[in-house]
N, C-alpha and C. Protein backbone atom coordinates (compact mmCIF):
# COMPACT_ATOMS: atom_id res chain seq x y z
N UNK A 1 2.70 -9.12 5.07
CA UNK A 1 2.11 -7.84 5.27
C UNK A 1 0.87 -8.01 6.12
N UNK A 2 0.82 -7.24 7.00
CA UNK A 2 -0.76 -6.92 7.64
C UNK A 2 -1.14 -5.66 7.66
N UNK A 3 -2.25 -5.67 7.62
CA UNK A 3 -3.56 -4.44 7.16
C UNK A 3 -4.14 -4.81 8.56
N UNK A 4 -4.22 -3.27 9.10
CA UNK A 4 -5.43 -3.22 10.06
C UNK A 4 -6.07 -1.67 9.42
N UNK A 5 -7.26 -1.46 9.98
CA UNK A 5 -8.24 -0.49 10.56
C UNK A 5 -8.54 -0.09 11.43
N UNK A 6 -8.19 0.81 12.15
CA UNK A 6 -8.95 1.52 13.50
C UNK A 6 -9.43 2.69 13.18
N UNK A 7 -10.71 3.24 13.42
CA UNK A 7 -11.99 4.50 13.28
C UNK A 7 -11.37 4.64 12.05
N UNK A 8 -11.02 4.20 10.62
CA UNK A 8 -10.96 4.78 9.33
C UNK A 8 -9.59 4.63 9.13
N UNK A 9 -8.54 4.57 10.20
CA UNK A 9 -7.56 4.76 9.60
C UNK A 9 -6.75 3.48 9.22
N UNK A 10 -6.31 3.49 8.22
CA UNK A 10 -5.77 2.23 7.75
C UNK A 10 -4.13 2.15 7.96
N UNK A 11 -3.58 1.33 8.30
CA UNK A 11 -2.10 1.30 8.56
C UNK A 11 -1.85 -0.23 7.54
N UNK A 12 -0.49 -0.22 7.46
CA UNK A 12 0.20 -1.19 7.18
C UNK A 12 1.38 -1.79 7.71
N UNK A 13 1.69 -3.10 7.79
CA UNK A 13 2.85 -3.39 8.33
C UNK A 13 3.60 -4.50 7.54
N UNK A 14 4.63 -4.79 7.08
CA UNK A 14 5.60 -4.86 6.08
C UNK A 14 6.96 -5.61 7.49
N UNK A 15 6.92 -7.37 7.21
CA UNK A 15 7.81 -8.02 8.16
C UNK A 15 8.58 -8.64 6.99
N UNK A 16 10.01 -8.42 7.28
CA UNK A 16 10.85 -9.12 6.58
C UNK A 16 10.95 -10.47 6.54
N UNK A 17 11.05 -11.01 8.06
CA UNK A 17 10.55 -12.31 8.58
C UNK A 17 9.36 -12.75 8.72
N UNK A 18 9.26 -14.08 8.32
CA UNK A 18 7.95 -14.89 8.88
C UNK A 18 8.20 -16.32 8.86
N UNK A 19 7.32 -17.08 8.72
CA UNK A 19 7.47 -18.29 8.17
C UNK A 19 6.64 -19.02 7.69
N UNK A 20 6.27 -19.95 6.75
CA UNK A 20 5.47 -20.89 5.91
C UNK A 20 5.48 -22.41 6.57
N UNK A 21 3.87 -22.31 6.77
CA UNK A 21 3.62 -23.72 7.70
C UNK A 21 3.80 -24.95 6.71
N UNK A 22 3.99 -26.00 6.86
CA UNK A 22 4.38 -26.84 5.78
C UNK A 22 3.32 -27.94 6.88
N UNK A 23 2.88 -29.06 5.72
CA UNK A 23 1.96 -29.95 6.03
C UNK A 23 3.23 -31.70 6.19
N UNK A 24 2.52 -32.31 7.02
CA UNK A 24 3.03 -33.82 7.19
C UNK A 24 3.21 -34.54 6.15
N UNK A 25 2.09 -34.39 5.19
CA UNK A 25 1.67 -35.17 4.02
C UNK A 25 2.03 -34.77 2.94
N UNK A 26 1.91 -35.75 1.95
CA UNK A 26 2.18 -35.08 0.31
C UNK A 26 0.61 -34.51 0.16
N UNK A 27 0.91 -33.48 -0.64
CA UNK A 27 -0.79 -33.48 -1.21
C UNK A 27 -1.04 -34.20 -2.35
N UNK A 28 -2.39 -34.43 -1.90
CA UNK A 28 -3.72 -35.47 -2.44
C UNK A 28 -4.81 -35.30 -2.70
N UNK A 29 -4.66 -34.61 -3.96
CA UNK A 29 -6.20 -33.59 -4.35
C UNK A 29 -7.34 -35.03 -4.31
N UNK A 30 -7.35 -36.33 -4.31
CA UNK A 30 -7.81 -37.15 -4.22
C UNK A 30 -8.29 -38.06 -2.62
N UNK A 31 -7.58 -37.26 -1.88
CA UNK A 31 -8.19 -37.51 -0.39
C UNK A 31 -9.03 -36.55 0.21
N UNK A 32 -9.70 -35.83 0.18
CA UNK A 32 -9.97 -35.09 0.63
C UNK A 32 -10.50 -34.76 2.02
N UNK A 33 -10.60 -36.64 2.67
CA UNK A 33 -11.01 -36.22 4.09
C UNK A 33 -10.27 -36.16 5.05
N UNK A 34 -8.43 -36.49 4.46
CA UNK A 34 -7.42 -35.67 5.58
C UNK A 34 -7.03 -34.86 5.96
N UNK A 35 -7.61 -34.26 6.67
CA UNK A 35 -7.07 -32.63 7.07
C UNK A 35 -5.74 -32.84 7.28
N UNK A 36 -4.94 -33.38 8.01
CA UNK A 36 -3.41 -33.42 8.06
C UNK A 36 -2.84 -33.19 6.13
N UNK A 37 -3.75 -33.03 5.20
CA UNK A 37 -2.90 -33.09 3.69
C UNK A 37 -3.28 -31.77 3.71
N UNK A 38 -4.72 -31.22 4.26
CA UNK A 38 -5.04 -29.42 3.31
C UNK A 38 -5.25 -28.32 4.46
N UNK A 39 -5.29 -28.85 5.93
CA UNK A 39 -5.10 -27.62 6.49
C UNK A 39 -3.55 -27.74 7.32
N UNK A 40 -2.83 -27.08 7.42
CA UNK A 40 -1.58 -26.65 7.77
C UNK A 40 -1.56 -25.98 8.88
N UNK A 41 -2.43 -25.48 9.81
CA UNK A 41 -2.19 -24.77 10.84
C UNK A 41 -1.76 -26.16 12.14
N UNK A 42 -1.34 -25.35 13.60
CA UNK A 42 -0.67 -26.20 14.36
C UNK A 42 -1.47 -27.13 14.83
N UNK A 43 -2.81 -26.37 14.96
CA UNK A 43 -4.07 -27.14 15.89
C UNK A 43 -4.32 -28.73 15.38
N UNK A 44 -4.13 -28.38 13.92
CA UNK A 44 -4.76 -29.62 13.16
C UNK A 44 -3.03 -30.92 13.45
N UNK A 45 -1.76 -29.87 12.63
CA UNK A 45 -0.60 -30.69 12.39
C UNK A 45 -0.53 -31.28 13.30
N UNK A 46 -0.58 -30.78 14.78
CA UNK A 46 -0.01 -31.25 16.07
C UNK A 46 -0.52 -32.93 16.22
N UNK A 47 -1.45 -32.92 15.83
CA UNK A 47 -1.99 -34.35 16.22
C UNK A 47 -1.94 -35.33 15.71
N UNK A 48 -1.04 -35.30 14.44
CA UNK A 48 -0.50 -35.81 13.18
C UNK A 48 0.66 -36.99 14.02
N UNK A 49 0.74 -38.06 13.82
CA UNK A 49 1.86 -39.22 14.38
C UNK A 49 2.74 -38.48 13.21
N UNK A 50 2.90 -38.01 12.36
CA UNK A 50 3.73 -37.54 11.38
C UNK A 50 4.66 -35.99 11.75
N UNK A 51 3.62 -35.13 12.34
CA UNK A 51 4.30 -34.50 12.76
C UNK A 51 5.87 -33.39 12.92
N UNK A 52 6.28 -32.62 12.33
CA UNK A 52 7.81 -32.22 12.22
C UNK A 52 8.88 -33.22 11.66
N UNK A 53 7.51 -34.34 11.10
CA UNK A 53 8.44 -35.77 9.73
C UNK A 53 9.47 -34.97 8.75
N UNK A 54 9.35 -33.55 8.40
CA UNK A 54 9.93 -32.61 7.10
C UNK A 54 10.77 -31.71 8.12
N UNK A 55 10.14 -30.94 9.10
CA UNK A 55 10.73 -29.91 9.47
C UNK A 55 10.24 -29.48 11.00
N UNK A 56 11.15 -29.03 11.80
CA UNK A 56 11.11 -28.70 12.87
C UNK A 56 9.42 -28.18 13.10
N UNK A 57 8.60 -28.18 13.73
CA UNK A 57 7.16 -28.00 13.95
C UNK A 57 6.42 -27.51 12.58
N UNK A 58 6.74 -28.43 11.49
CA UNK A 58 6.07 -27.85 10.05
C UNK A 58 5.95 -26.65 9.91
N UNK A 59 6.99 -25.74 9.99
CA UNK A 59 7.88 -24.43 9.76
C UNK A 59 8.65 -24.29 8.82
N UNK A 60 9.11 -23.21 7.89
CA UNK A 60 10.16 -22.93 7.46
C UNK A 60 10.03 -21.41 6.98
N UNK A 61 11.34 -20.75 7.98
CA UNK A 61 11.52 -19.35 7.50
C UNK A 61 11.54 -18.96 6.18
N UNK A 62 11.31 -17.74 5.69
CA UNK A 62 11.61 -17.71 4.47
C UNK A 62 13.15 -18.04 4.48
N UNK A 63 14.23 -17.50 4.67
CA UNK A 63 15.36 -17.86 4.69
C UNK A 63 15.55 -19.28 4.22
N UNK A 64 15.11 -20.19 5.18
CA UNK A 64 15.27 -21.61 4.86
C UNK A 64 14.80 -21.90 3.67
N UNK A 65 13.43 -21.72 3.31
CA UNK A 65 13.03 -21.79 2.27
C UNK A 65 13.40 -21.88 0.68
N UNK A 66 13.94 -20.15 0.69
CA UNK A 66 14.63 -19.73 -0.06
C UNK A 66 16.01 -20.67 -0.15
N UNK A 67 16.46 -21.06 0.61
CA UNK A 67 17.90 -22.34 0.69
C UNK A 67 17.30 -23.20 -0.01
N UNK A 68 15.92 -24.06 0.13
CA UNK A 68 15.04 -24.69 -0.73
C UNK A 68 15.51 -25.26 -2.40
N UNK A 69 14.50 -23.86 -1.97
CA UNK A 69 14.48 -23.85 -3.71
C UNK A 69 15.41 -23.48 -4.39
């Protein structure tokens, strides 16, 4: 879902699709100075030698997902 505001008025938008960034690493509440384990966006993953190790550019549709679990 996204929420915007313009002059007061509030809208919503409601996507069936998206997808969930997935990280290189296992998490490690005990490392805390690898960003490749707690931030997930591309800027950080990309630079990871690990890299799309799980999944095509640390992506997964919900669809896939849902196959998952």
């Amino acid at each position: 879902m996204m929420l915007t505001s313009v002059n007061g008025i509030l809208k919503a938008y409601w996507y069936k699709e998206g997808y969930i960034r997935t990280s290189s690493f296992n998490f490690n509440l005990e490392d805390t100075d690898n960003l490749f384990i707690h931030l997930t966006n591309d800027a950080i993953q990309k630079n990871s030698d690990f890299y799309e190790k799980y999944e095509p550019a640390n992506k997964l549709s919900y669809t896939e997902f849902q196959r998952y679990l």
